[in-house]
C-alpha atoms as a PDB file:
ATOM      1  CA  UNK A   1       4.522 -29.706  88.447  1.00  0.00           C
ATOM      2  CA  UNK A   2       1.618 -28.274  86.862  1.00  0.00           C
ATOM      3  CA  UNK A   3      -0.453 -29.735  89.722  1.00  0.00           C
ATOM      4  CA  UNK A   4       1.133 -28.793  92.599  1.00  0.00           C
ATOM      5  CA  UNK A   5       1.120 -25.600  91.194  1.00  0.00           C
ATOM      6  CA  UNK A   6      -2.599 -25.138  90.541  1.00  0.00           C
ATOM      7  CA  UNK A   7      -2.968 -26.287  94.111  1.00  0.00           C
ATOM      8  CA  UNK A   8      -0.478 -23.904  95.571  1.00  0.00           C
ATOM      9  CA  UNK A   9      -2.167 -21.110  93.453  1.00  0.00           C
ATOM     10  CA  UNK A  10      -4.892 -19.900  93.429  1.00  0.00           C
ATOM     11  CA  UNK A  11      -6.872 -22.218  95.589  1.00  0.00           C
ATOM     12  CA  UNK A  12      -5.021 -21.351  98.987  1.00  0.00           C
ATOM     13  CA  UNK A  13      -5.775 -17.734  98.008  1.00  0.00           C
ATOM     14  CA  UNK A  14      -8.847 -17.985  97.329  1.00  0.00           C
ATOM     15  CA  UNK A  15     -10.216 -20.180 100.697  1.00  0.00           C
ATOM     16  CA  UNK A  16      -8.614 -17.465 102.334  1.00  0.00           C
ATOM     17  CA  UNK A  17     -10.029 -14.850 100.441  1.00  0.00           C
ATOM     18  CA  UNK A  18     -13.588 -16.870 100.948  1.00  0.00           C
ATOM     19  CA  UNK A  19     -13.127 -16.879 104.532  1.00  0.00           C
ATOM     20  CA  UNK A  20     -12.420 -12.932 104.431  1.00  0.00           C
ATOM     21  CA  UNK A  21     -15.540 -12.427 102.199  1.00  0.00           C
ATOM     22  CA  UNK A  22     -17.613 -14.672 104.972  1.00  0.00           C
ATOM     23  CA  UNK A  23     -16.498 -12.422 107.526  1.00  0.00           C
ATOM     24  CA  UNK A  24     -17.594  -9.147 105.627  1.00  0.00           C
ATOM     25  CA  UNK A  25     -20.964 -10.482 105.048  1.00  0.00           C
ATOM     26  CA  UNK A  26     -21.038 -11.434 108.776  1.00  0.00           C
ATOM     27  CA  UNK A  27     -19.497  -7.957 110.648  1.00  0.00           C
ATOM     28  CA  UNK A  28     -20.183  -5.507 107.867  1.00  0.00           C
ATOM     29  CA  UNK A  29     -23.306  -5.870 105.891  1.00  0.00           C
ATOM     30  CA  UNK A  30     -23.198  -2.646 104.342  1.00  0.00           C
ATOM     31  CA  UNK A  31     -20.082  -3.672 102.386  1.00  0.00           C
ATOM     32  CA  UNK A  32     -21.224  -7.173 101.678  1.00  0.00           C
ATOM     33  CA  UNK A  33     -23.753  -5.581  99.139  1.00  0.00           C
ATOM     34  CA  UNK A  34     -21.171  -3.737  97.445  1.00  0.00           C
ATOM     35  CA  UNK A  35     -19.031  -7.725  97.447  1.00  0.00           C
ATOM     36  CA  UNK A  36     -22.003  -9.316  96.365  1.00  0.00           C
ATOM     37  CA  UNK A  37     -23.264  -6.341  93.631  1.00  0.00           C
ATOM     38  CA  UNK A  38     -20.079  -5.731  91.824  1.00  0.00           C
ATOM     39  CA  UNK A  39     -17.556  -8.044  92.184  1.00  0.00           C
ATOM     40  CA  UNK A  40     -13.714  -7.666  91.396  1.00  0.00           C
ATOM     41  CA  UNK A  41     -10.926 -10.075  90.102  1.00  0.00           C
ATOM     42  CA  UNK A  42     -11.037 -12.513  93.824  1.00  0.00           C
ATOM     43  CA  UNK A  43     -14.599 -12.824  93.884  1.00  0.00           C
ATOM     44  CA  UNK A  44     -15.131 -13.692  90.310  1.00  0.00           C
ATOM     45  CA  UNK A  45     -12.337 -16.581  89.924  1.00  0.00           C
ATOM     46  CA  UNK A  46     -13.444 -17.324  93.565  1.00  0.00           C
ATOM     47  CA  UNK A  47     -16.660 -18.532  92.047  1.00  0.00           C
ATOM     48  CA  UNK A  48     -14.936 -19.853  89.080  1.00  0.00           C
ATOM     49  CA  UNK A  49     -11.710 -21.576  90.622  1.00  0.00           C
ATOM     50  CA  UNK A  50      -9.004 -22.785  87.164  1.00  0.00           C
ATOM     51  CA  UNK A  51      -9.461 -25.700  86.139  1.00  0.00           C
ATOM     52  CA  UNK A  52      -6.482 -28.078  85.414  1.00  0.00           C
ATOM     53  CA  UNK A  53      -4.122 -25.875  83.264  1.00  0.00           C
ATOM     54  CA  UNK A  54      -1.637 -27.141  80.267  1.00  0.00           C
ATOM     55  CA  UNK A  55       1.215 -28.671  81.553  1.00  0.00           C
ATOM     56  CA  UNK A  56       4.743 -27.179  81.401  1.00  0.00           C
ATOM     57  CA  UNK A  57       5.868 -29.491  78.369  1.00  0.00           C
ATOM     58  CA  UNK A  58       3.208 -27.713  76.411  1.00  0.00           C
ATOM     59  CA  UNK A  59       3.434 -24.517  76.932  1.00  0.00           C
ATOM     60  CA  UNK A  60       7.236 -24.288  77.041  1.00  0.00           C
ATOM     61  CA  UNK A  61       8.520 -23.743  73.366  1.00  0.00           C
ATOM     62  CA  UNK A  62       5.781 -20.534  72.934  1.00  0.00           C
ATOM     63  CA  UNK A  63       7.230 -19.499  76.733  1.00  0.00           C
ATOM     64  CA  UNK A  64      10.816 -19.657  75.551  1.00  0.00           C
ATOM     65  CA  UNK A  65      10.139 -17.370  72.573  1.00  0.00           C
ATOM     66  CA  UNK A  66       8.286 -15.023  75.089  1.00  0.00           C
ATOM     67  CA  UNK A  67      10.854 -14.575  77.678  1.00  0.00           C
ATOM     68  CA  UNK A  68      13.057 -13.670  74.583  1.00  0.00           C
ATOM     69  CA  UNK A  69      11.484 -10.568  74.450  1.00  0.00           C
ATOM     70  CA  UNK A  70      12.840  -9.473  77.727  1.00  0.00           C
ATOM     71  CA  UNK A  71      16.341  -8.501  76.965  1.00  0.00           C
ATOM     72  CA  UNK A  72      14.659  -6.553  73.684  1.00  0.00           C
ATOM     73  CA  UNK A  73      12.687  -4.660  75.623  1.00  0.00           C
ATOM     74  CA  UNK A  74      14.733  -3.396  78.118  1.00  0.00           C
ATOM     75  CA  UNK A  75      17.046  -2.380  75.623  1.00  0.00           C
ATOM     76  CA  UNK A  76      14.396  -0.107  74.157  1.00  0.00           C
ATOM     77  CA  UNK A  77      13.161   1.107  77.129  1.00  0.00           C
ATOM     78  CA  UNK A  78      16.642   2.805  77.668  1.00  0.00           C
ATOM     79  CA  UNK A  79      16.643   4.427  75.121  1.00  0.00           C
ATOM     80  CA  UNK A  80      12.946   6.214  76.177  1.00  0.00           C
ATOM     81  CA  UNK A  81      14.313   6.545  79.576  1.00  0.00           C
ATOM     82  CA  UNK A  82      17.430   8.259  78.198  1.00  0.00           C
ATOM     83  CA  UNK A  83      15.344  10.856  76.089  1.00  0.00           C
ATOM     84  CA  UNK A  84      12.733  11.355  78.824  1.00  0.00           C
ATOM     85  CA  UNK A  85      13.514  10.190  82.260  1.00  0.00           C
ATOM     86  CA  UNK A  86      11.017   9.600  84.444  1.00  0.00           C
ATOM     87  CA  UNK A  87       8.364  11.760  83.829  1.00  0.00           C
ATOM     88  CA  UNK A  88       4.636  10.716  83.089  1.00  0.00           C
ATOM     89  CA  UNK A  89       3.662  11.171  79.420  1.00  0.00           C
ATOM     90  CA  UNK A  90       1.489   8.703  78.526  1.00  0.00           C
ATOM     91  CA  UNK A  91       0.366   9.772  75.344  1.00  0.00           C
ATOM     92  CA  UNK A  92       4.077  10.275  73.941  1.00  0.00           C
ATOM     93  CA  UNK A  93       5.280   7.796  75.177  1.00  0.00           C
ATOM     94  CA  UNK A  94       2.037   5.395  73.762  1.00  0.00           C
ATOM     95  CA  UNK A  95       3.178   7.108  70.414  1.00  0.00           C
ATOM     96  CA  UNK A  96       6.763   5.627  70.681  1.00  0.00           C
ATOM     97  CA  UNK A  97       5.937   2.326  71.988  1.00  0.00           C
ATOM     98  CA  UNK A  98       3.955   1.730  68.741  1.00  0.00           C
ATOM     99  CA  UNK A  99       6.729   2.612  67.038  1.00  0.00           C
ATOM    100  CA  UNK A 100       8.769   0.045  68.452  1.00  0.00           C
ATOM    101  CA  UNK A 101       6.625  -3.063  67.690  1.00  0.00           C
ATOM    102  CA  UNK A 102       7.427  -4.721  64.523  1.00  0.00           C
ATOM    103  CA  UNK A 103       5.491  -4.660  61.198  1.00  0.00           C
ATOM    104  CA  UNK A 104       3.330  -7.852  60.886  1.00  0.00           C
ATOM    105  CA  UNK A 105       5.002 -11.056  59.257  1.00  0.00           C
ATOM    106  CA  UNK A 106       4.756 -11.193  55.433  1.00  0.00           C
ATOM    107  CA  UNK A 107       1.568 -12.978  54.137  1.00  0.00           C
ATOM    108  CA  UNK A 108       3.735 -16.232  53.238  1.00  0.00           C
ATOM    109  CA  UNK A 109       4.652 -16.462  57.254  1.00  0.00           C
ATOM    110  CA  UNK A 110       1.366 -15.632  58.489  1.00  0.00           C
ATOM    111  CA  UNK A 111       0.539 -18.387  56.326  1.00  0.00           C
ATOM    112  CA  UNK A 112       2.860 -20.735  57.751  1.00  0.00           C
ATOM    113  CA  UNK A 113       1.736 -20.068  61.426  1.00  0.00           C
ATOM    114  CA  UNK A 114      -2.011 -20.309  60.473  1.00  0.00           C
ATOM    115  CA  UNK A 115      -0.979 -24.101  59.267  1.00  0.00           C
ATOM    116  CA  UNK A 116       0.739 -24.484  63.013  1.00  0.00           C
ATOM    117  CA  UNK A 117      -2.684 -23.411  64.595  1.00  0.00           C
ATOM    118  CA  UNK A 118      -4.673 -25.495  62.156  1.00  0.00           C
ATOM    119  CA  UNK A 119      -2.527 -28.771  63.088  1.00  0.00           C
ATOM    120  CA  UNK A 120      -2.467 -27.359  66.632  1.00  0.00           C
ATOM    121  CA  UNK A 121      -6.341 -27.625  66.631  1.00  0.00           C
ATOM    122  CA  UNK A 122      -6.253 -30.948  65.470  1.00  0.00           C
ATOM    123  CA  UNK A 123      -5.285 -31.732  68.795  1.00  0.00           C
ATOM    124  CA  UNK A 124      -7.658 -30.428  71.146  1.00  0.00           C
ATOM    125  CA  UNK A 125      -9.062 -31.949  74.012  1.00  0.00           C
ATOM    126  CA  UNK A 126     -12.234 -31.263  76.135  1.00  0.00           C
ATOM    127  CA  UNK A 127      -9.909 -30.467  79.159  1.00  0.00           C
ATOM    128  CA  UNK A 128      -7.401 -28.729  77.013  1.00  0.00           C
ATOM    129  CA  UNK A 129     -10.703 -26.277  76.052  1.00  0.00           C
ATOM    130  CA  UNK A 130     -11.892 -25.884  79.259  1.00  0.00           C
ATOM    131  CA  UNK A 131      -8.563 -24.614  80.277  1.00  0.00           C
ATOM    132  CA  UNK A 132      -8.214 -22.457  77.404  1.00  0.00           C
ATOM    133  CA  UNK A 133     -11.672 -20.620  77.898  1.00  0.00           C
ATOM    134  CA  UNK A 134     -11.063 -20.192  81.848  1.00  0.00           C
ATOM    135  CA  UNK A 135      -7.422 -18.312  80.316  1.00  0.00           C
ATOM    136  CA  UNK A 136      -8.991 -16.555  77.961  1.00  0.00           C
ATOM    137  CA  UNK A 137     -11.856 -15.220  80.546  1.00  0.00           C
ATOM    138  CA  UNK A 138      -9.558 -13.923  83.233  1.00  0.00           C
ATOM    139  CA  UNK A 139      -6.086 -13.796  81.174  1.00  0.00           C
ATOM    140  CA  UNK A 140      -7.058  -9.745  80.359  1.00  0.00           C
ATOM    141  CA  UNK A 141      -6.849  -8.746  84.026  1.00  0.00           C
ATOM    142  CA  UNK A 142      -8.292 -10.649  86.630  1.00  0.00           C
ATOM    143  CA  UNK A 143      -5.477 -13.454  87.316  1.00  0.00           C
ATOM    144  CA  UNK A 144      -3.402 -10.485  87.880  1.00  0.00           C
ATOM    145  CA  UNK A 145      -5.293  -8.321  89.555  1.00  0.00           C
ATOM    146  CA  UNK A 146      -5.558 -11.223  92.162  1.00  0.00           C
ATOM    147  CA  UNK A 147      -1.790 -12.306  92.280  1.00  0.00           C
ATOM    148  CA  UNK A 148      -1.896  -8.228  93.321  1.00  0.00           C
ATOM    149  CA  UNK A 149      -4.304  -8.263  95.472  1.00  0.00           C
ATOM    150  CA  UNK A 150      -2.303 -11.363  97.363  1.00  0.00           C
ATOM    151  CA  UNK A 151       0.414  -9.464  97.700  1.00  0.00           C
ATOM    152  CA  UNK A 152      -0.508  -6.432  98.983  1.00  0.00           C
ATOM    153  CA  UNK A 153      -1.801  -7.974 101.581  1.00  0.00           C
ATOM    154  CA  UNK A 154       1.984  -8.248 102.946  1.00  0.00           C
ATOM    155  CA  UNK A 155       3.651  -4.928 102.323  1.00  0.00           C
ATOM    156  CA  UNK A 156       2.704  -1.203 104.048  1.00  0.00           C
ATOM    157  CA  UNK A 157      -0.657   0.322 103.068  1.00  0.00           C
ATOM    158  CA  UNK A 158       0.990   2.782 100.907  1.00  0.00           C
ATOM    159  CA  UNK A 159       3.292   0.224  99.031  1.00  0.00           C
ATOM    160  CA  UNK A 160       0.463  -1.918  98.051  1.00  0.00           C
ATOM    161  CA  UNK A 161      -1.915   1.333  96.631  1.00  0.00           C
ATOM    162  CA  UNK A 162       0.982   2.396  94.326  1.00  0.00           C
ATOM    163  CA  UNK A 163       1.758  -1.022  93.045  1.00  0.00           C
ATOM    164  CA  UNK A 164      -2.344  -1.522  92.896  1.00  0.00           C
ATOM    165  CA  UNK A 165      -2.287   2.201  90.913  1.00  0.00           C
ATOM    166  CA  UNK A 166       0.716   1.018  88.533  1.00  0.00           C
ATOM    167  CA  UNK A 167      -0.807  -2.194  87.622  1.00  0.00           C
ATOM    168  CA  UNK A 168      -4.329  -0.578  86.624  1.00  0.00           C
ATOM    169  CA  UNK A 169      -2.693   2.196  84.323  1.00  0.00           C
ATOM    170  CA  UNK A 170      -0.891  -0.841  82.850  1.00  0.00           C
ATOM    171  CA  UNK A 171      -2.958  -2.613  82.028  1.00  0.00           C
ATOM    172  CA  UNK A 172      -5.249   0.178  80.597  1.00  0.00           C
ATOM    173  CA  UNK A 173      -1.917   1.210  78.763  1.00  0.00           C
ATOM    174  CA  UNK A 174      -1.876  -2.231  77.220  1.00  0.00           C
ATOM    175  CA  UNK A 175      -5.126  -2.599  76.203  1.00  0.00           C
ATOM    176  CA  UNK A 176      -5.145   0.982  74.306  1.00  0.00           C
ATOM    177  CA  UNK A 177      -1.826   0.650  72.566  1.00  0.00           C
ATOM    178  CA  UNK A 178      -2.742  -2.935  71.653  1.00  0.00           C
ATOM    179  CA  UNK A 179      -6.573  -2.134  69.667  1.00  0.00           C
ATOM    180  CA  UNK A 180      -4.493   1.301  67.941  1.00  0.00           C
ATOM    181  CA  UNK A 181      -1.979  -1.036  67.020  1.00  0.00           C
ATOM    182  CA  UNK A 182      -4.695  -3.826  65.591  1.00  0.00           C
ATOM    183  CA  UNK A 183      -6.784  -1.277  64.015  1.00  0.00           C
ATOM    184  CA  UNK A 184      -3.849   0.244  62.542  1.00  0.00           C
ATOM    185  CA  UNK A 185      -2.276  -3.242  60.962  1.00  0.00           C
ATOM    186  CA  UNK A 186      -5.606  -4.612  60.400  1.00  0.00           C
ATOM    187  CA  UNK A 187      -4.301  -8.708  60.840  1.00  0.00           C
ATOM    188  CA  UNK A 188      -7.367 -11.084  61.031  1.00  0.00           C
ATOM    189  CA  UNK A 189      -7.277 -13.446  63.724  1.00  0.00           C
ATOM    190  CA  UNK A 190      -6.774 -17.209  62.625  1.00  0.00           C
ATOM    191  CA  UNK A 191     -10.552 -17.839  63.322  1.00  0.00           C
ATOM    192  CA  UNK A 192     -11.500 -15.467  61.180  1.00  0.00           C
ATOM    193  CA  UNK A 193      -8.773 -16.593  58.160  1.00  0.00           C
ATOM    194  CA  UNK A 194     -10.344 -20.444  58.752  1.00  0.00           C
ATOM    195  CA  UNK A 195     -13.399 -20.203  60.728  1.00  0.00           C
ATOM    196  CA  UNK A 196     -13.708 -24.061  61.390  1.00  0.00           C
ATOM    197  CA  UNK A 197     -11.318 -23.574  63.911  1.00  0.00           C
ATOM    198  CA  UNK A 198     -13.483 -21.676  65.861  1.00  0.00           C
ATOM    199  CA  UNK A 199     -17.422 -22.643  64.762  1.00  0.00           C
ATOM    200  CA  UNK A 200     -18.451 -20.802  68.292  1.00  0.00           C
ATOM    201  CA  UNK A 201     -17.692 -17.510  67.034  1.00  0.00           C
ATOM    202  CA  UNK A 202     -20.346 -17.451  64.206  1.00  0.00           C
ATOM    203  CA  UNK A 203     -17.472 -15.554  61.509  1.00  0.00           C
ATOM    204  CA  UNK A 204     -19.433 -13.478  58.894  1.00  0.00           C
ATOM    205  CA  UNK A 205     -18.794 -14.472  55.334  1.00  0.00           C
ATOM    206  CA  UNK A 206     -16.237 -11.901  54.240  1.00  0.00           C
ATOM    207  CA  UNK A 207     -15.243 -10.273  57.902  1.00  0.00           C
ATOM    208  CA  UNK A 208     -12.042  -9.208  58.137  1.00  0.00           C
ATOM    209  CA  UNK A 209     -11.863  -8.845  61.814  1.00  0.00           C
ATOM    210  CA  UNK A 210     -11.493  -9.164  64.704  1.00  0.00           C
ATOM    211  CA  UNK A 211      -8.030  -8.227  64.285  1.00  0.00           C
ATOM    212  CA  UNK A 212      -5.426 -10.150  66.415  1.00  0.00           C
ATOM    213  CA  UNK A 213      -1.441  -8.376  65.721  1.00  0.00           C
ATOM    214  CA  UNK A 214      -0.793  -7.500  68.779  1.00  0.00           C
ATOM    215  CA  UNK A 215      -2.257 -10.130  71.052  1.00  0.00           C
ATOM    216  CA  UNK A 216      -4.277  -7.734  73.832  1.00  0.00           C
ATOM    217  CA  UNK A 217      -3.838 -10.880  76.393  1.00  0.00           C
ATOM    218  CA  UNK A 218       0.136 -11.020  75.636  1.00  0.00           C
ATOM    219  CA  UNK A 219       0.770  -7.166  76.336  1.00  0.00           C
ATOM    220  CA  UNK A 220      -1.458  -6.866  79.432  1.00  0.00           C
ATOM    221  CA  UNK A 221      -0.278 -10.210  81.019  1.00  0.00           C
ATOM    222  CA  UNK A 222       3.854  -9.172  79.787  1.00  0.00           C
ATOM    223  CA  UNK A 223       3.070  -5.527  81.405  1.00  0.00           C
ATOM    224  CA  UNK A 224       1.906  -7.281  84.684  1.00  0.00           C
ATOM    225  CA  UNK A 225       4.664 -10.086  85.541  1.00  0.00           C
ATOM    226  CA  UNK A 226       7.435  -7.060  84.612  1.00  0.00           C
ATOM    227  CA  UNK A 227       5.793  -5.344  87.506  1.00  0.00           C
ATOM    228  CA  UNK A 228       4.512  -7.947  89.941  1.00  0.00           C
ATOM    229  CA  UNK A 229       7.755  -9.356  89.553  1.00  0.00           C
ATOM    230  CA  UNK A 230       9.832  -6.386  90.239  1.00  0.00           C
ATOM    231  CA  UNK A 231       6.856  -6.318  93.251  1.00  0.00           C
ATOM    232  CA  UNK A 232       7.651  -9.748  94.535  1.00  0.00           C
ATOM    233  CA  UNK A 233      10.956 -11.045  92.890  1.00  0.00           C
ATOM    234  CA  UNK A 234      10.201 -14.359  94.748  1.00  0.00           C
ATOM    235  CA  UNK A 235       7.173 -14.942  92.842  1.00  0.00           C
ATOM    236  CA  UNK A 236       8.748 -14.738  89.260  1.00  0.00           C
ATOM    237  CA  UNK A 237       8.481 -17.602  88.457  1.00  0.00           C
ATOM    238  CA  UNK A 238       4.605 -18.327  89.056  1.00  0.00           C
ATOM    239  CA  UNK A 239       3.880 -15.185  87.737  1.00  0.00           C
ATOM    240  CA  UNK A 240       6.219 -16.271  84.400  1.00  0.00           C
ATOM    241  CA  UNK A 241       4.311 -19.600  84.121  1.00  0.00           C
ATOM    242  CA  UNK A 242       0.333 -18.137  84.533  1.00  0.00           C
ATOM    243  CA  UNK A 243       1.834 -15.653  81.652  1.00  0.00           C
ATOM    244  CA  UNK A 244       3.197 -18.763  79.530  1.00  0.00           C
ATOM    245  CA  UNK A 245      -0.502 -20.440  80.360  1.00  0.00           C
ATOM    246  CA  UNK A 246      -2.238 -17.559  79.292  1.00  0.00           C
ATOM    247  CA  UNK A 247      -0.518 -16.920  75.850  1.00  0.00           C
ATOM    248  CA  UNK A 248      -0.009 -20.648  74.784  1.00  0.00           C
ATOM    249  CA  UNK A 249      -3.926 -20.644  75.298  1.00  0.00           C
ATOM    250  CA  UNK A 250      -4.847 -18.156  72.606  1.00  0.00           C
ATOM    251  CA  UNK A 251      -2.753 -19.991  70.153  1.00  0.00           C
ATOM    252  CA  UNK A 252      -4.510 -23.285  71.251  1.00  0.00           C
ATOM    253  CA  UNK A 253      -7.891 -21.732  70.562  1.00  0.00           C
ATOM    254  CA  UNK A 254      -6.695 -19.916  67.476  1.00  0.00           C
ATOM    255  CA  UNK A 255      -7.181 -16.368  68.697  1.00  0.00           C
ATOM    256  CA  UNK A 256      -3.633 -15.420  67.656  1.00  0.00           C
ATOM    257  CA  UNK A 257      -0.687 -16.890  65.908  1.00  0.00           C
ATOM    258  CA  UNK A 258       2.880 -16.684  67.663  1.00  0.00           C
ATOM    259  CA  UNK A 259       3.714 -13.370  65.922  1.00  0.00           C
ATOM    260  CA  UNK A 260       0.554 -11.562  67.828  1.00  0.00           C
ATOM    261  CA  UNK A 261       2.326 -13.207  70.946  1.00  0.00           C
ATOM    262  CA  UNK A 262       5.583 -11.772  70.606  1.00  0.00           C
ATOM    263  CA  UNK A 263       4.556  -8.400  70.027  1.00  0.00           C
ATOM    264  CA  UNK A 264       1.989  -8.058  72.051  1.00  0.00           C
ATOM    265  CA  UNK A 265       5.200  -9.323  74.714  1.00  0.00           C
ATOM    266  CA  UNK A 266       7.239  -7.064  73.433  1.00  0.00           C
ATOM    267  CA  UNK A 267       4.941  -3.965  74.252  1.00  0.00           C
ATOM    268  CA  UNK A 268       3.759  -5.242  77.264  1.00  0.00           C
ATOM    269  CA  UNK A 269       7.124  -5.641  78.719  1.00  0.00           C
ATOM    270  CA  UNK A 270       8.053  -2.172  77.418  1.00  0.00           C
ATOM    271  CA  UNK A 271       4.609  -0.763  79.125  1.00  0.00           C
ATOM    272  CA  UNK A 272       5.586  -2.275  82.414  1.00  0.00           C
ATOM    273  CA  UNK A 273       9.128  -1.100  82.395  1.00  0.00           C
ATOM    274  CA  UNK A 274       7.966   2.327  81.433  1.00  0.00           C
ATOM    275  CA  UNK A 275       5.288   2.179  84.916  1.00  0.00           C
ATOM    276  CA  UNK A 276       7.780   1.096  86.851  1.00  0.00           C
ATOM    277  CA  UNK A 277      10.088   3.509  85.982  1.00  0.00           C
ATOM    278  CA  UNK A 278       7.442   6.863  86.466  1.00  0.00           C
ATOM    279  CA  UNK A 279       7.362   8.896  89.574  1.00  0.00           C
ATOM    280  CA  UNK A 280       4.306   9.036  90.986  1.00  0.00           C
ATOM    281  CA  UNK A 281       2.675  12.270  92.465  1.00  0.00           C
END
């Protein structure tokens, strides 16, 4: 399953896209400068295709927990839309969101999931790494940013700039609410707590961060499958497993524990309901 799927996506989209790039370079080289000097999301994982990905076995039990936050968050987001409607109000409504994310586990359960990501680690493997770094690289943005870009390829001009416009000021959204949240709650990352996990990172003797509660990958990929999704309904699904690749990968690597996960889910899911929800000028 896992296979067909890396096949399906994103190679297809990306020979396509390589063709289209060709073609600039070829009929407009005024914009093949601009390709070639700053590249977005398709060029760089154009370059840098996925490897092969965890399979769906593995990733599963951390996915299950993740969907869970769903139902949560829609709930929740009611009661925003309730008090507010539909208005834009980003920095209220960043204020609330906090608000809504739960207090970081007690020290005894932090624990607990820093021995899951310790045993975890025990099991690495060089492809399991390689896959975990290529997630970690484009998790933030890119991979959806693409899976966008794919899309809008199908729907009227004007569609495919608001959805383009929604996803960038969620993902923005995420990111800001996430590092407030982080420097606010101040939970070291499990390479930090045990830095043989990660011996790459060079951990100063005594550093307390980089802080990891709520996981920054979790709310911006959450905030961008609520909205592709609600884009492309048809696409759920592949958009629900990249999301369940990207967060079981930060565990994997020790970046986060589950709890991050979850709560960086739970406030990404609330960030894309509230995007989806705004008018638009």
């Amino acid at each position: 399953m896992n296979a067909l799927r890396s096949i399906r996506w994103p190679y297809a989209v990306i020979a396509v896209i390589a063709v289209a790039v060709a073609s600039v370079g070829l009929l407009r080289p005024q914009l093949a400068a601009v390709v070639t000097g700053s590249p977005g999301a398709t060029a760089l994982i154009g370059q840098n295709p996925p490897p092969t990905l965890f399979t769906d076995a593995a990733v599963a039990p951390l996915g299950r927990r993740v969907a869970a936050q769903r139902t949560q968050a829609d709930t929740l987001f009611a009661q925003w839309k309730a008090q507010h409607g539909t208005a834009r109000d980003d920095k209220a409504f960043a204020a609330w969101a906090a608000r809504q994310i739960p207090a970081p586990p007690t020290a005894t359960a932090r624990t607990a999931e820093l021995h899951d990501v310790q045993a975890l680690a025990q099991s690495r493997t060089v492809a399991g790494k390689k896959a975990a770094t290529w997630l970690e690289l484009y998790g933030k943005q890119d991979i959806w940013k693409l899976y966008q870009h794919d899309q809008r390829e199908l729907v009227p001009a004007a569609k495919g700039t608001d959805e383009k416009a929604r996803l960038k000021s969620a993902l923005k959204l995420a990111k800001t609410i996430s590092d407030q949240l982080a420097a606010r709650d101040k939970q070291p990352a499990p390479f930090v707590l045990d830095p043989s996990l990660r011996p790459d990172k060079h951990v100063t003797p005594g550093a307390k961060g980089p802080y990891s509660y709520p996981s920054r990958h979790a709310a911006r990929s959450a905030a961008a499958v609520t909205l592709l999704s609600a884009f492309a309904p048809h696409r759920t699904e592949d958009y629900r497993w990249m999301q369940d690749e990207v967060v079981y990968s930060r565990v994997y690597m020790a970046g986060h524990v589950p709890s991050d996960i979850l709560a960086g889910t739970l406030l990404g899911d609330l960030i894309g309901d509230y995007e989806l929800a705004i008018k638009r000028n």
